[in-house]
C-alpha atoms as a PDB file:
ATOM      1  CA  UNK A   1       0.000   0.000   0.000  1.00  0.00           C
ATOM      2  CA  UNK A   2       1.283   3.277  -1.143  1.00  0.00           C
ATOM      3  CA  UNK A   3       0.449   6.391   0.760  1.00  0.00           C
ATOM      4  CA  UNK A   4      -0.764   9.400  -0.857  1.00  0.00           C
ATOM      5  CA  UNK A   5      -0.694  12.872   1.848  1.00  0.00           C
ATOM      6  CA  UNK A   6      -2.649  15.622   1.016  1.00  0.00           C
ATOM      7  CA  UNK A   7      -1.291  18.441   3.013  1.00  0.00           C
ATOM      8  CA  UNK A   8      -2.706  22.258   3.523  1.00  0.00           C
ATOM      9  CA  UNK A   9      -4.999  23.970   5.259  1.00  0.00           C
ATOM     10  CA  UNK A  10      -8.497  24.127   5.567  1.00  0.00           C
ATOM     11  CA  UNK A  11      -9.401  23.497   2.067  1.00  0.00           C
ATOM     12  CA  UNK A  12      -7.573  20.088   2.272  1.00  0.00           C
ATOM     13  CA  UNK A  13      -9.222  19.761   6.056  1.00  0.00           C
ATOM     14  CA  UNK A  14     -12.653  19.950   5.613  1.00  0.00           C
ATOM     15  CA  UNK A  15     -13.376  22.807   7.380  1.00  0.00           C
ATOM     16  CA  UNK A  16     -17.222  23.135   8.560  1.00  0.00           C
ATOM     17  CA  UNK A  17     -18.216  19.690   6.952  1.00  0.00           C
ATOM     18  CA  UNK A  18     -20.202  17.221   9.586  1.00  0.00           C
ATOM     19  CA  UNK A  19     -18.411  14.235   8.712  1.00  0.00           C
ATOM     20  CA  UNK A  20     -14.776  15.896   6.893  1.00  0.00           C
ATOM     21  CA  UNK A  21     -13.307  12.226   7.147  1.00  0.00           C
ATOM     22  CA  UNK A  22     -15.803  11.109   4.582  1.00  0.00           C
ATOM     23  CA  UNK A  23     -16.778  14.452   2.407  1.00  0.00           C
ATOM     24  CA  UNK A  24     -13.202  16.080   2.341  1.00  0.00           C
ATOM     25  CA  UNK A  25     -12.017  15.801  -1.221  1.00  0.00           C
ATOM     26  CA  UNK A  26      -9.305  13.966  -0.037  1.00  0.00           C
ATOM     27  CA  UNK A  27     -11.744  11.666   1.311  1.00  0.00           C
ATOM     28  CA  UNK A  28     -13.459  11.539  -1.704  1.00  0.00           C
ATOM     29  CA  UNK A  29     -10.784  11.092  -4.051  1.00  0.00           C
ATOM     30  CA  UNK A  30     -10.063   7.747  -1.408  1.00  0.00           C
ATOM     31  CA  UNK A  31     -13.407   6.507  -2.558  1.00  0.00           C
ATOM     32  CA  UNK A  32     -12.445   6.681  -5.953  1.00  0.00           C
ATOM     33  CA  UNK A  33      -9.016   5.118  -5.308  1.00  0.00           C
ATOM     34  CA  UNK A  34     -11.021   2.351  -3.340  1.00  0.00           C
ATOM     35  CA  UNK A  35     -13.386   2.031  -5.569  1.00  0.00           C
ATOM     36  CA  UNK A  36     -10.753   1.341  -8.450  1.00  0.00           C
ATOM     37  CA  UNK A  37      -8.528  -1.271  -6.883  1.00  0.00           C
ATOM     38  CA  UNK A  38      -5.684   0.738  -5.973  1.00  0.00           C
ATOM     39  CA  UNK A  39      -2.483   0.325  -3.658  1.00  0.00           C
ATOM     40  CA  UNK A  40      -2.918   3.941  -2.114  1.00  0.00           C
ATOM     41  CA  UNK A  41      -3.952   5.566   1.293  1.00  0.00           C
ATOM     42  CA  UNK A  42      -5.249   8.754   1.826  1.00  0.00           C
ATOM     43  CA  UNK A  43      -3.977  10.613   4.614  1.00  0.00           C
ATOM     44  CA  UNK A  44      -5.117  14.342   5.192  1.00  0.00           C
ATOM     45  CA  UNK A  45      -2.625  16.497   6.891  1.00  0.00           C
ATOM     46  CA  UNK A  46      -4.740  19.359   6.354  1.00  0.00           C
ATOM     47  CA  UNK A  47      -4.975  21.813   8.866  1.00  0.00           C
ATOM     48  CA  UNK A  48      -7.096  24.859   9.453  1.00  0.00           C
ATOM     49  CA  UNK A  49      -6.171  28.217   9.404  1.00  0.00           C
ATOM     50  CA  UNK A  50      -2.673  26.544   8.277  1.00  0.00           C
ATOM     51  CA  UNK A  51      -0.020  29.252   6.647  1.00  0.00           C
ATOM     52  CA  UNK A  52       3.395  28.216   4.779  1.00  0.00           C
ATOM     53  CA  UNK A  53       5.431  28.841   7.685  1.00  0.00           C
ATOM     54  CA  UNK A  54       3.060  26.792   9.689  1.00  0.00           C
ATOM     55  CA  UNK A  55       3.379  24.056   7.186  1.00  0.00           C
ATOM     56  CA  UNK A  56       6.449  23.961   6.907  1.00  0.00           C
ATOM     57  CA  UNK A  57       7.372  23.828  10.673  1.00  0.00           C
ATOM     58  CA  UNK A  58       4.958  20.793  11.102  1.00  0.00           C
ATOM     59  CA  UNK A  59       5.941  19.084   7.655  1.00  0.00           C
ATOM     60  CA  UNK A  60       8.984  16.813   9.138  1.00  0.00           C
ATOM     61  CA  UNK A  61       6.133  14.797  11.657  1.00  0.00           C
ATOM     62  CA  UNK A  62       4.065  14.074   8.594  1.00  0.00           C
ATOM     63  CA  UNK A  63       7.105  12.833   6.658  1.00  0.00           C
ATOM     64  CA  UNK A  64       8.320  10.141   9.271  1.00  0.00           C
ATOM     65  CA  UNK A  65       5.513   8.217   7.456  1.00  0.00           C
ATOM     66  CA  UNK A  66       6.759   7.101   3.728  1.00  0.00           C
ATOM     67  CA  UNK A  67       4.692   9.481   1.365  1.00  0.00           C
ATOM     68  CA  UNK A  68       4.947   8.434  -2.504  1.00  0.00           C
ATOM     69  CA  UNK A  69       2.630  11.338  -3.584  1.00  0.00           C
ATOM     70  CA  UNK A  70       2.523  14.681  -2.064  1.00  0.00           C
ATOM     71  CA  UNK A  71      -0.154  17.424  -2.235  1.00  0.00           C
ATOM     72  CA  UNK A  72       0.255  20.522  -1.833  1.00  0.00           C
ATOM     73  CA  UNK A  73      -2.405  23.060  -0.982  1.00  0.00           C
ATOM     74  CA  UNK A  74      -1.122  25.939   0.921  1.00  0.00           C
ATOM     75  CA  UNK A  75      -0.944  29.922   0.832  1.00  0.00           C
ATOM     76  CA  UNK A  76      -4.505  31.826   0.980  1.00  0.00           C
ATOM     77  CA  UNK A  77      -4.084  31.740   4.445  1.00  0.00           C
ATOM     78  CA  UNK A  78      -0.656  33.381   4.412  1.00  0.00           C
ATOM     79  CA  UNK A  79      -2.308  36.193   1.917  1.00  0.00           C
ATOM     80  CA  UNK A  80      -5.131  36.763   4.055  1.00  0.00           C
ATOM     81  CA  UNK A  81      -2.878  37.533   6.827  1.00  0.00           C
ATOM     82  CA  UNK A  82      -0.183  40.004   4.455  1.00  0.00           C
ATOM     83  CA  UNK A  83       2.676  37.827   4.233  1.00  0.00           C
ATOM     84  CA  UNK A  84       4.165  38.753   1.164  1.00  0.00           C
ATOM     85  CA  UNK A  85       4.015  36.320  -1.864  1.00  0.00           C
ATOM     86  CA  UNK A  86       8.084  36.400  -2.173  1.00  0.00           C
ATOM     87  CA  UNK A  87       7.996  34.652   1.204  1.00  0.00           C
ATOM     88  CA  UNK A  88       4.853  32.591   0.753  1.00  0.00           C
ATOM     89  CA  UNK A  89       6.594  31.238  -2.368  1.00  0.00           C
ATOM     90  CA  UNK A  90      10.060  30.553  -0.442  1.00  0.00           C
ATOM     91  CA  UNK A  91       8.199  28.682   1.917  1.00  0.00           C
ATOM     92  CA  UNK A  92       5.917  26.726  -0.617  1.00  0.00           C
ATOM     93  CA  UNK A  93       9.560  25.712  -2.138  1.00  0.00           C
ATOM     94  CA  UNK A  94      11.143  24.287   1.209  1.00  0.00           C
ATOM     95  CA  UNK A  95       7.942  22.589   1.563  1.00  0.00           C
ATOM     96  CA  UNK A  96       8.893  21.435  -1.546  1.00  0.00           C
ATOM     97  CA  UNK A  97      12.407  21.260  -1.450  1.00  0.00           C
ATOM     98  CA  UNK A  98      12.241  19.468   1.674  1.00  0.00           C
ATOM     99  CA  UNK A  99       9.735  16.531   0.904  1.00  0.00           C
ATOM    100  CA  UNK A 100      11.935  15.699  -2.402  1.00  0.00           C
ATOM    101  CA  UNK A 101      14.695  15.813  -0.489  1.00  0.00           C
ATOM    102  CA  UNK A 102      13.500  12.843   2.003  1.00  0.00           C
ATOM    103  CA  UNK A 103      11.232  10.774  -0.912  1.00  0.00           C
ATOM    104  CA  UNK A 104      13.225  11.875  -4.141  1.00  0.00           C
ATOM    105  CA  UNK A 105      10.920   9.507  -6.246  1.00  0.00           C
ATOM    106  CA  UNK A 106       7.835  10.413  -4.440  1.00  0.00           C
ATOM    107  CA  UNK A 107       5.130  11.997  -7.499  1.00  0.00           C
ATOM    108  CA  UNK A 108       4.098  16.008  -6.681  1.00  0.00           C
ATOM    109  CA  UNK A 109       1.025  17.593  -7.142  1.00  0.00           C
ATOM    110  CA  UNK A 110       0.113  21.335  -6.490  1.00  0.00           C
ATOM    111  CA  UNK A 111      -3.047  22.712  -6.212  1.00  0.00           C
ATOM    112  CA  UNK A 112      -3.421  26.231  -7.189  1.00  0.00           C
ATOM    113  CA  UNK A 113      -5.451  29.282  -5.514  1.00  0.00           C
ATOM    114  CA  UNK A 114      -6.587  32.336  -6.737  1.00  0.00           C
ATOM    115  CA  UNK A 115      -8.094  35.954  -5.275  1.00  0.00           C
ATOM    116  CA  UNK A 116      -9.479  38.334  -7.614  1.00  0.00           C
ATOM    117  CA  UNK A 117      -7.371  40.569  -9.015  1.00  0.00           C
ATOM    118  CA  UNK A 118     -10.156  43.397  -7.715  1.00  0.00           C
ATOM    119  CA  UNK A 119      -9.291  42.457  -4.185  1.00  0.00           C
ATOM    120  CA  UNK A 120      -5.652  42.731  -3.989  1.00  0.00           C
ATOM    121  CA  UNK A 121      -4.719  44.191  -7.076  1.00  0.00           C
ATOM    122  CA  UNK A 122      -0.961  43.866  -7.857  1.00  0.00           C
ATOM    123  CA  UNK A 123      -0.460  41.808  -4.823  1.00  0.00           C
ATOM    124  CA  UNK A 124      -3.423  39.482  -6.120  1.00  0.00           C
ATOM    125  CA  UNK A 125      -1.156  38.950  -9.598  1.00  0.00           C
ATOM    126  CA  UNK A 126       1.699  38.150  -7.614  1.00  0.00           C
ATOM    127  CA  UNK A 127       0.048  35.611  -5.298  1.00  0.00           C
ATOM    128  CA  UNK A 128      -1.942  33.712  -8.410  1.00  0.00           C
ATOM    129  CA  UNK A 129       1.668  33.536 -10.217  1.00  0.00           C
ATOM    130  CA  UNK A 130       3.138  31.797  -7.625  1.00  0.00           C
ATOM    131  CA  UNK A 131       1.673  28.739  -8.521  1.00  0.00           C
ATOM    132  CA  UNK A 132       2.440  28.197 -11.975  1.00  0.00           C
ATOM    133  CA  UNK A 133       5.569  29.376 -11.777  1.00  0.00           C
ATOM    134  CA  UNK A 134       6.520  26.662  -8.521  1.00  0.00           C
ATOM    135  CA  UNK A 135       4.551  23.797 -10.316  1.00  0.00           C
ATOM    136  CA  UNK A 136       6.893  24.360 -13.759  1.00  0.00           C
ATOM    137  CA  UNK A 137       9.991  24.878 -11.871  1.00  0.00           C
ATOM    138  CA  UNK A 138       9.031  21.541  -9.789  1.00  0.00           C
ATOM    139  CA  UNK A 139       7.845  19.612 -12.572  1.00  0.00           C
ATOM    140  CA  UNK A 140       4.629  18.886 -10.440  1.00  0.00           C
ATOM    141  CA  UNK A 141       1.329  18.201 -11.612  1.00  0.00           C
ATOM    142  CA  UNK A 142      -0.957  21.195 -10.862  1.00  0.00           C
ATOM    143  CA  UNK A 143      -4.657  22.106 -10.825  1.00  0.00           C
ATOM    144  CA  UNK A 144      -4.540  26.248 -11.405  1.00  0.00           C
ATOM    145  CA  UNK A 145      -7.088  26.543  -9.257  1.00  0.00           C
ATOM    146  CA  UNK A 146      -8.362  24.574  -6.866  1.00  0.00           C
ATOM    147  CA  UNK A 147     -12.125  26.134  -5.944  1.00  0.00           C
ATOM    148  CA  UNK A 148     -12.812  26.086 -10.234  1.00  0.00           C
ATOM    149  CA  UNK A 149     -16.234  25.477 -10.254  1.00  0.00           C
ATOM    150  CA  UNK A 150     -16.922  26.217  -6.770  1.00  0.00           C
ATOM    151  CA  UNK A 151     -16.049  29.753  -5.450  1.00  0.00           C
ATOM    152  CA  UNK A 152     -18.437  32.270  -5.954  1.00  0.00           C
ATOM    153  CA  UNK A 153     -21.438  29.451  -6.200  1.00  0.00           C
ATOM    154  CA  UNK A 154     -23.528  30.150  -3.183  1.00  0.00           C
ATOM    155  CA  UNK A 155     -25.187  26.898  -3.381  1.00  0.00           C
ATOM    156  CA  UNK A 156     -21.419  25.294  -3.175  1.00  0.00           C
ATOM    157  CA  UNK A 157     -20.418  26.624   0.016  1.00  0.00           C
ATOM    158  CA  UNK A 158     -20.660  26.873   3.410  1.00  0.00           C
ATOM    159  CA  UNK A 159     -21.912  29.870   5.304  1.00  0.00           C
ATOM    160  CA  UNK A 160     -19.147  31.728   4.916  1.00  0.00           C
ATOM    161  CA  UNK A 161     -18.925  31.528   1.126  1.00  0.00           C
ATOM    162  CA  UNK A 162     -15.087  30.675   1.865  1.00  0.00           C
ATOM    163  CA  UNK A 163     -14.913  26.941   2.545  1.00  0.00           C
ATOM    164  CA  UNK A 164     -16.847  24.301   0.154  1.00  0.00           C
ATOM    165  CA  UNK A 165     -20.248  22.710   0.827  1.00  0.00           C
ATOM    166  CA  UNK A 166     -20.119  18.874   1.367  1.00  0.00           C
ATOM    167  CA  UNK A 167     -21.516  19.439  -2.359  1.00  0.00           C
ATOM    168  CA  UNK A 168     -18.708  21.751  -3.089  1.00  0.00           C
ATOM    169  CA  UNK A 169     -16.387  19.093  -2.263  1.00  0.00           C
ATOM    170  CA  UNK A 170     -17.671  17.079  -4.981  1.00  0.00           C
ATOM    171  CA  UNK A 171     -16.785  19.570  -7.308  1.00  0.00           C
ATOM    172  CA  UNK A 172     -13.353  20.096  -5.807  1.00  0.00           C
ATOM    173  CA  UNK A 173     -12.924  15.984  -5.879  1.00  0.00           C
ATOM    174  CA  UNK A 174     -13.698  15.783  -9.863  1.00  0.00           C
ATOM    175  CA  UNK A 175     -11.777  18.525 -10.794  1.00  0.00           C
ATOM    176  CA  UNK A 176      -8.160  17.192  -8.791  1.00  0.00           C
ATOM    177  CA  UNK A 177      -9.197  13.125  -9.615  1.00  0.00           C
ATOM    178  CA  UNK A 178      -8.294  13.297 -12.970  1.00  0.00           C
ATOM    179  CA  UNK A 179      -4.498  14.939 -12.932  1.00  0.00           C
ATOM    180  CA  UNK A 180      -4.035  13.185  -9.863  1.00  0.00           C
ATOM    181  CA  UNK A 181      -5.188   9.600 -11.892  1.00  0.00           C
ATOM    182  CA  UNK A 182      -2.757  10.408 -13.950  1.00  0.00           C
ATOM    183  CA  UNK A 183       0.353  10.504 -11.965  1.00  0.00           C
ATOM    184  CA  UNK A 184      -0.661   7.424  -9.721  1.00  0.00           C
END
């Protein structure tokens, strides 16, 4: 059995969601996997309210398990909170740097976040580039955005119109199943 850890914040979590262990997307994506036949455990190291720094300090318990592919879903915390996206992407990179360092063969993923342009302006370019930029440098398979679909669709989220609906999550699940089918 292979292990597959989805790591962020809580996007990856499940914030708000009455049963996250079974309507996460990570936990839905598990279905799929189960559902298929295949060698691989999910296990969700996401966290809420999770930054890069934050991730990075806790990264080293998660990766005394072996991990043979790694997703990534960190950052919107760090912009919510001003850390600049020069230091949100250094930190996304050790993340990175660090978990190819201990599984050199394990398969990366990253899954991209976005805030509209309106809302940050030049700061909101920066933070959506980051992305891209890490998942080409890092050869990693990447979804551009992870709330496609989802953000903005009242009937998709929770309350707050920040985290994903149980339904939401379904979205989420089919749009990151397929790229991440592919590298398994």
């Amino acid at each position: 059995m292979q292990n597959i850890l989805f790591f962020g914040d809580s996007l990856t979590a499940g914030y708000g969601l009455a049963n996250a262990a079974k309507e996460s997307f990570p936990a839905l994506i598990g279905d799929k996997i189960a559902k298929l036949g295949l060698p691989y455990k999910i296990i969700n190291a996401g966290l809420s309210g999770d930054t890069t720094a934050g991730g990075l300090s806790r990264l080293d318990y998660w990766l005394s398990q072996p991990v043979d592919v790694f997703v990534l879903e960190l950052g919107i915390n760090d912009i919510r909170r001003g850390v600049p996206p020069a230091v949100i992407a250094q930190n996304l990179q050790a993340i990175i740097n660090r978990v190819k360092s201990r599984y050199p063969i394990a398969k990366l993923m990253l899954l991209g976040i976005e805030i509209p342009a309106i809302l940050g302006g030049s700061i909101a370019v920066q933070f959506s580039a980051i992305y891209p930029q890490l998942a080409k440098v890092n050869k990693m398979a990447f979804i551009p955005f992870l709330l496609k679909g989802v953000a903005g669709q009242k009937h998709l989220n929770l309350w707050d119109r920040l985290h994903p609906s149980a339904e939401g999550y379904k979205v989420v699940a089919e749009l990151v199943w397929p790229e991440l089918k592919r590298i398994l």
